[in-house]
Protein backbone atom coordinates (compact mmCIF):
# COMPACT_ATOMS: atom_id res chain seq x y z
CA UNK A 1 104.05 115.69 83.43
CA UNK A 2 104.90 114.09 86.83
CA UNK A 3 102.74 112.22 88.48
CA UNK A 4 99.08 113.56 89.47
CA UNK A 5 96.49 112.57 91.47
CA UNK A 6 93.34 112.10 89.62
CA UNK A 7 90.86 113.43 91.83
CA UNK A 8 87.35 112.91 92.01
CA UNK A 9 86.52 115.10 89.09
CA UNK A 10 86.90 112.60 86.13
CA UNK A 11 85.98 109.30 85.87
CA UNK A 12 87.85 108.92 82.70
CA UNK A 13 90.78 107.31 81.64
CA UNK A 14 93.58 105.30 78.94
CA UNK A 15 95.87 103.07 79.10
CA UNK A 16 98.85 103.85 76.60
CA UNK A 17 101.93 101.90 75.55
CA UNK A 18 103.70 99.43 72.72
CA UNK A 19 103.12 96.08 72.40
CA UNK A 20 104.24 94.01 75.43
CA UNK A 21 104.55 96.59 77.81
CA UNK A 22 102.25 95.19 80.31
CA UNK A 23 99.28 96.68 79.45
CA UNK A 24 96.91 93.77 78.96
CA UNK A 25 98.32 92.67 82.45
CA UNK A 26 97.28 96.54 83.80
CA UNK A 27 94.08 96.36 82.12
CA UNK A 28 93.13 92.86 83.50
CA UNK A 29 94.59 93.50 86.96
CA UNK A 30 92.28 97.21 86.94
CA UNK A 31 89.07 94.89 86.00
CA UNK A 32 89.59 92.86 89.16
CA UNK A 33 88.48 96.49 91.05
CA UNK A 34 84.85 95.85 91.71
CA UNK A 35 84.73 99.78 91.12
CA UNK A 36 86.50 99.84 88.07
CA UNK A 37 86.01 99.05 83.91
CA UNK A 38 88.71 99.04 81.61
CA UNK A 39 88.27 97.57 77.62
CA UNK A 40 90.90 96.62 75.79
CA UNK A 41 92.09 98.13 72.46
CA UNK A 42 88.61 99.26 71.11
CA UNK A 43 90.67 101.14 68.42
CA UNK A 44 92.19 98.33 67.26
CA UNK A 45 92.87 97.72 63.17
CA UNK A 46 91.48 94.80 63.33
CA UNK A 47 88.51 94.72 66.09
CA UNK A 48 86.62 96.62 68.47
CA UNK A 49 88.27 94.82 71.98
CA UNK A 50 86.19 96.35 74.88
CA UNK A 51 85.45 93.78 77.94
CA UNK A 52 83.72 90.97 76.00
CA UNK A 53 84.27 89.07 72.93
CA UNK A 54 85.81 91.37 70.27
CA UNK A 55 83.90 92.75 67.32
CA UNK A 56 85.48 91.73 63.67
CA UNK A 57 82.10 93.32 62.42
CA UNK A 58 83.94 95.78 59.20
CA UNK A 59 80.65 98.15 59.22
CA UNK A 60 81.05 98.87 62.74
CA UNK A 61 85.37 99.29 62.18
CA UNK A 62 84.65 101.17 59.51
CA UNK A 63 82.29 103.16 60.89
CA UNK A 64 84.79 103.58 63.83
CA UNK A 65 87.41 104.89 62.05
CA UNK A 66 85.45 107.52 60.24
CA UNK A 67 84.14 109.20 63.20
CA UNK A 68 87.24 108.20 65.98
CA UNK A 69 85.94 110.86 67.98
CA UNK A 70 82.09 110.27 68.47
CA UNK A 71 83.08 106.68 68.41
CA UNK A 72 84.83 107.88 71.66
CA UNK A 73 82.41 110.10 73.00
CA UNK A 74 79.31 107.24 72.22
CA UNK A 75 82.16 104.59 74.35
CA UNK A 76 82.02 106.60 77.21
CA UNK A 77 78.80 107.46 78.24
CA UNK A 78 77.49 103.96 77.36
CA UNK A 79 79.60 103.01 80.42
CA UNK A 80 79.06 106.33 82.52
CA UNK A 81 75.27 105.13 82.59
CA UNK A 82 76.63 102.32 84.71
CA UNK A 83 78.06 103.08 88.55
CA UNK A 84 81.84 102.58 87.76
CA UNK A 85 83.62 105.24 89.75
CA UNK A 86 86.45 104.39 86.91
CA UNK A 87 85.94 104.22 83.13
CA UNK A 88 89.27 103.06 80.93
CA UNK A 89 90.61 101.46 77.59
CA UNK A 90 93.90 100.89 75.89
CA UNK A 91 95.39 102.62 73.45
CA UNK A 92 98.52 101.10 71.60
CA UNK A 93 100.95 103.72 70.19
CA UNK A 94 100.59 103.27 66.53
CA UNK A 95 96.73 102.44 66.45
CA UNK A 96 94.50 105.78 65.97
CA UNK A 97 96.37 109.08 65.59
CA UNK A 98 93.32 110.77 65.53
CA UNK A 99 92.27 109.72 69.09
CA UNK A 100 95.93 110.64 70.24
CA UNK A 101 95.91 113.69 69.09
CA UNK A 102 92.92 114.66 70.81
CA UNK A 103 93.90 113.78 74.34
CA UNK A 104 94.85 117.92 75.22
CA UNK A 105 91.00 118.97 74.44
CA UNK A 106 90.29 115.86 76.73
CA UNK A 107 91.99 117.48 79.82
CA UNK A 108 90.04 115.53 82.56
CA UNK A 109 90.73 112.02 80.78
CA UNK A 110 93.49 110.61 82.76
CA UNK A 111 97.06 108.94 81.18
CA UNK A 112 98.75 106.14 82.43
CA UNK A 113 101.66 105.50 80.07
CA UNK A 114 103.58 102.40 80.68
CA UNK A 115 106.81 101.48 78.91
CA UNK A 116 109.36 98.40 79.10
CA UNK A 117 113.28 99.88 79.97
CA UNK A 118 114.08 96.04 78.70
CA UNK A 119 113.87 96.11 75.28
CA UNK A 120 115.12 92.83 74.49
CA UNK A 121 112.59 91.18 76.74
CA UNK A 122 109.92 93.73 75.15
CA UNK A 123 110.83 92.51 71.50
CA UNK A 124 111.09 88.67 72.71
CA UNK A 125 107.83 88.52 74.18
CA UNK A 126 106.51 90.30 71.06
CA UNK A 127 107.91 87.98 68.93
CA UNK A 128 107.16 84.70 71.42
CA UNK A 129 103.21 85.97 70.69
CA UNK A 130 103.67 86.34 66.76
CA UNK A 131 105.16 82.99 66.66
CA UNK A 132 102.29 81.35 68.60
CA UNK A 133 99.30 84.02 67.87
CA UNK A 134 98.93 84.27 71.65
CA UNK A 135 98.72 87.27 73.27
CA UNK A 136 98.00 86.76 77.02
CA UNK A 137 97.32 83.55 79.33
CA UNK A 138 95.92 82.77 82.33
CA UNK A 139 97.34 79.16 82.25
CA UNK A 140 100.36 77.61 81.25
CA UNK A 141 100.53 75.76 78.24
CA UNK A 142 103.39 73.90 75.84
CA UNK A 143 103.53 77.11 73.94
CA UNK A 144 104.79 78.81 76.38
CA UNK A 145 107.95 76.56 76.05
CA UNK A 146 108.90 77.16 72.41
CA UNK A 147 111.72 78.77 71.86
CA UNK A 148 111.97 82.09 69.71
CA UNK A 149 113.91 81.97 66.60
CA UNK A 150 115.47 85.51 66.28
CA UNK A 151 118.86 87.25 64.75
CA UNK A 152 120.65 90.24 66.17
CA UNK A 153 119.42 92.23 63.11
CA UNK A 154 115.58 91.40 64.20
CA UNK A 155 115.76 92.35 67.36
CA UNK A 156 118.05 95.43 66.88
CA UNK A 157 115.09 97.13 64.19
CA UNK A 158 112.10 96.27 66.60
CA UNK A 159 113.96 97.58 69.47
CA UNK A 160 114.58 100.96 67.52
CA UNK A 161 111.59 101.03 66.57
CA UNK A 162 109.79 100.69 69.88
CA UNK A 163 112.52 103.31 71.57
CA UNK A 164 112.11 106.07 69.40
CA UNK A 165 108.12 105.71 69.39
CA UNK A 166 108.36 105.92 73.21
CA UNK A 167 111.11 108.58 73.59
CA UNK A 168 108.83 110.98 71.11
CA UNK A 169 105.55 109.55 73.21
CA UNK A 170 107.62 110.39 76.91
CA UNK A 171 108.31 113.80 75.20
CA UNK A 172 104.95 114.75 73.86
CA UNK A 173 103.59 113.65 76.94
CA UNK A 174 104.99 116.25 79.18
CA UNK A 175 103.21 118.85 77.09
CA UNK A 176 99.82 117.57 77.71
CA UNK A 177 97.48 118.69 80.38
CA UNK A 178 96.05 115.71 81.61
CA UNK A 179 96.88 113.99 84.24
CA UNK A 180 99.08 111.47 84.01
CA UNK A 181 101.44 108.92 85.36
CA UNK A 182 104.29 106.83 83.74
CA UNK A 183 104.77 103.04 84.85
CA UNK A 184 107.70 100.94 83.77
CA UNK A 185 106.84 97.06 83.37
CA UNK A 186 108.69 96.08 86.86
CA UNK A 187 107.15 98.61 88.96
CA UNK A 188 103.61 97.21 88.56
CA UNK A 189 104.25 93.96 90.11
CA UNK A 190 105.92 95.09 93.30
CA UNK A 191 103.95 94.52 96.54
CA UNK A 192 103.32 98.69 96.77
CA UNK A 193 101.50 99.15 93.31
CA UNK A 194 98.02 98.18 93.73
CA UNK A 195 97.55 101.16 96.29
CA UNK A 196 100.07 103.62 93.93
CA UNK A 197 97.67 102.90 91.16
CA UNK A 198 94.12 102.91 92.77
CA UNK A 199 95.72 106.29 94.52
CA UNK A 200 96.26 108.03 90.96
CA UNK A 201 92.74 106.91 90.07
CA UNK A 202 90.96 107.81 93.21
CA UNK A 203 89.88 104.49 94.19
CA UNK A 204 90.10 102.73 97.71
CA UNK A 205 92.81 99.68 96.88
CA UNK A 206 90.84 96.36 97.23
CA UNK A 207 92.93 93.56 98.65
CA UNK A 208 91.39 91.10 96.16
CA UNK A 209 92.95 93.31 93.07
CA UNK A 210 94.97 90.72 90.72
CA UNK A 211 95.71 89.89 87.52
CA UNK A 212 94.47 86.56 86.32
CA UNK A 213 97.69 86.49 83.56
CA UNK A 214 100.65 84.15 84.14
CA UNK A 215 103.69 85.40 82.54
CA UNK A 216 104.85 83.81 79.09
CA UNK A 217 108.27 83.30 78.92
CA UNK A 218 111.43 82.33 81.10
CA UNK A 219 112.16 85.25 83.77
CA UNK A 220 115.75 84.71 82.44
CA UNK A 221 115.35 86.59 79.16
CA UNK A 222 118.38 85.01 77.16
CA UNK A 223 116.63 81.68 77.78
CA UNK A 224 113.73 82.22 75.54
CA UNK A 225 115.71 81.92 72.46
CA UNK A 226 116.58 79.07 70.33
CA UNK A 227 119.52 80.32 69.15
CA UNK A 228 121.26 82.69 72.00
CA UNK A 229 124.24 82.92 71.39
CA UNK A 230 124.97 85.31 68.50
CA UNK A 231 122.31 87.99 71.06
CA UNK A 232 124.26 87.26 73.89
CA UNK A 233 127.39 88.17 72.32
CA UNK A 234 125.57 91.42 70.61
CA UNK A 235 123.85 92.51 74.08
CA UNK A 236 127.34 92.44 75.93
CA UNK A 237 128.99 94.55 73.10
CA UNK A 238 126.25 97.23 73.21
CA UNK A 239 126.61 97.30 76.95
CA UNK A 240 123.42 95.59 77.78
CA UNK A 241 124.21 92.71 79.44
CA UNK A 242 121.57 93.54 81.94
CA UNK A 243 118.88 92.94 79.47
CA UNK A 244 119.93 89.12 79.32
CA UNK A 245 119.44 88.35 82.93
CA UNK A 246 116.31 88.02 85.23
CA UNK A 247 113.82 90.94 84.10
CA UNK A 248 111.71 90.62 87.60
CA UNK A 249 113.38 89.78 90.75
């Protein structure tokens, strides 16, 4: 579906993508709105992420994941009792097929699907956070320094594996009736996406909107490996030699 204003009709909506996409930076830079809420992945495996402290509680998980859909339907109007024009959460591909699959009986719950056309910066910031079991910072820290130990083989199956999940997501998404718009990674930090986004959500843009994250690896993505060599030379023979360079100008 192309792009759609959302109105003033719903005040719902979900964040959707694969790991290092930007959505934590999306979500965080949305909660700087005074007007708007967004949780994190409240359906994830592992804990219920909304804008506190995560839950690791298992009666509550399990509880969760028996009833997806009045977990859902309880998330919601716990925050529509509140004044937020805008209500939202993440949902990572992969997490709760049950929730994806009802989105089309959800028609007024808005989509904003982001995706990452740089795969091999995708998969080394995914790997960068298994290494150090960090996911997002808002300072810098020696971590952020390490290098990422990697093979042309490991990259190549979690790159696969992220394209085809998006190219079926992309495709399914077309057919839904919500509406929707679909961010790549670089568009959301040019100077003109705080009002594109606020527009698709109905809210005034609020000059104060940002993001309190600080990026987590070299801009140059060939730099952030230990090794880079053997992906260099991989990269250029695939015909992605664009992928090695500077991801955001």
């Amino acid at each position: 579906m192309a792009e759609t204003e959302h109105g003033a009709a719903g005040r719902r909506f979900v964040i959707i993508g694969l790991p290092r996409s930007g959505t934590t930076y999306l979500m965080s830079l949305l909660n700087s709105h005074p007007e708007v809420t967004c949780s994190g992945e409240v359906f994830n495996p592992y804990s219920i992420i909304e804008t506190g402290e995560s839950d690791y509680d298992t009666g509550r998980l399990f509880a969760r994941d028996t009833a997806p859909r009045y977990f859902l339907k309880d998330f919601f109007e716990r925050y529509e009792a509140e004044p937020w024009k805008r209500i939202g959460f993440k949902l990572m591909l992969g997490h709760n097929i049950r929730v994806l699959t009802q989105l089309p009986e959800l028609a007024d719950m808005s989509i904003i699907y982001v995706h990452r056309n740089n795969r091999l910066a995708q998969v080394a910031s995914y790997l960068k956070a298994m290494q150090t079991l960090t996911w997002a910072q808002t300072s810098r820290t020696r971590e952020m320094k390490q290098k990422i130990v990697a093979t042309p083989q490991l990259i190549s199956h979690q790159w696969h594996e992220y394209a085809a999940m998006d190219f079926l997501f992309a495709a399914w998404l077309q057919t839904l009736p919500n509406p929707s718009i679909t961010l790549e990674y670089c568009d959301m930090f040019r100077p003109e996406f705080n009002a594109q986004i606020c527009g698709f959500l109905g809210v005034a843009p609020d000059p104060a909107m940002a993001s309190p994250l600080v990026k987590q690896g070299a801009n140059r993505v060939l730099d952030r490996f230990e090794v880079p060599e053997p992906i260099e030379a991989y990269m250029r023979q695939l015909g992605h030699a664009d992928w090695l360079e500077d991801e955001l100008s």
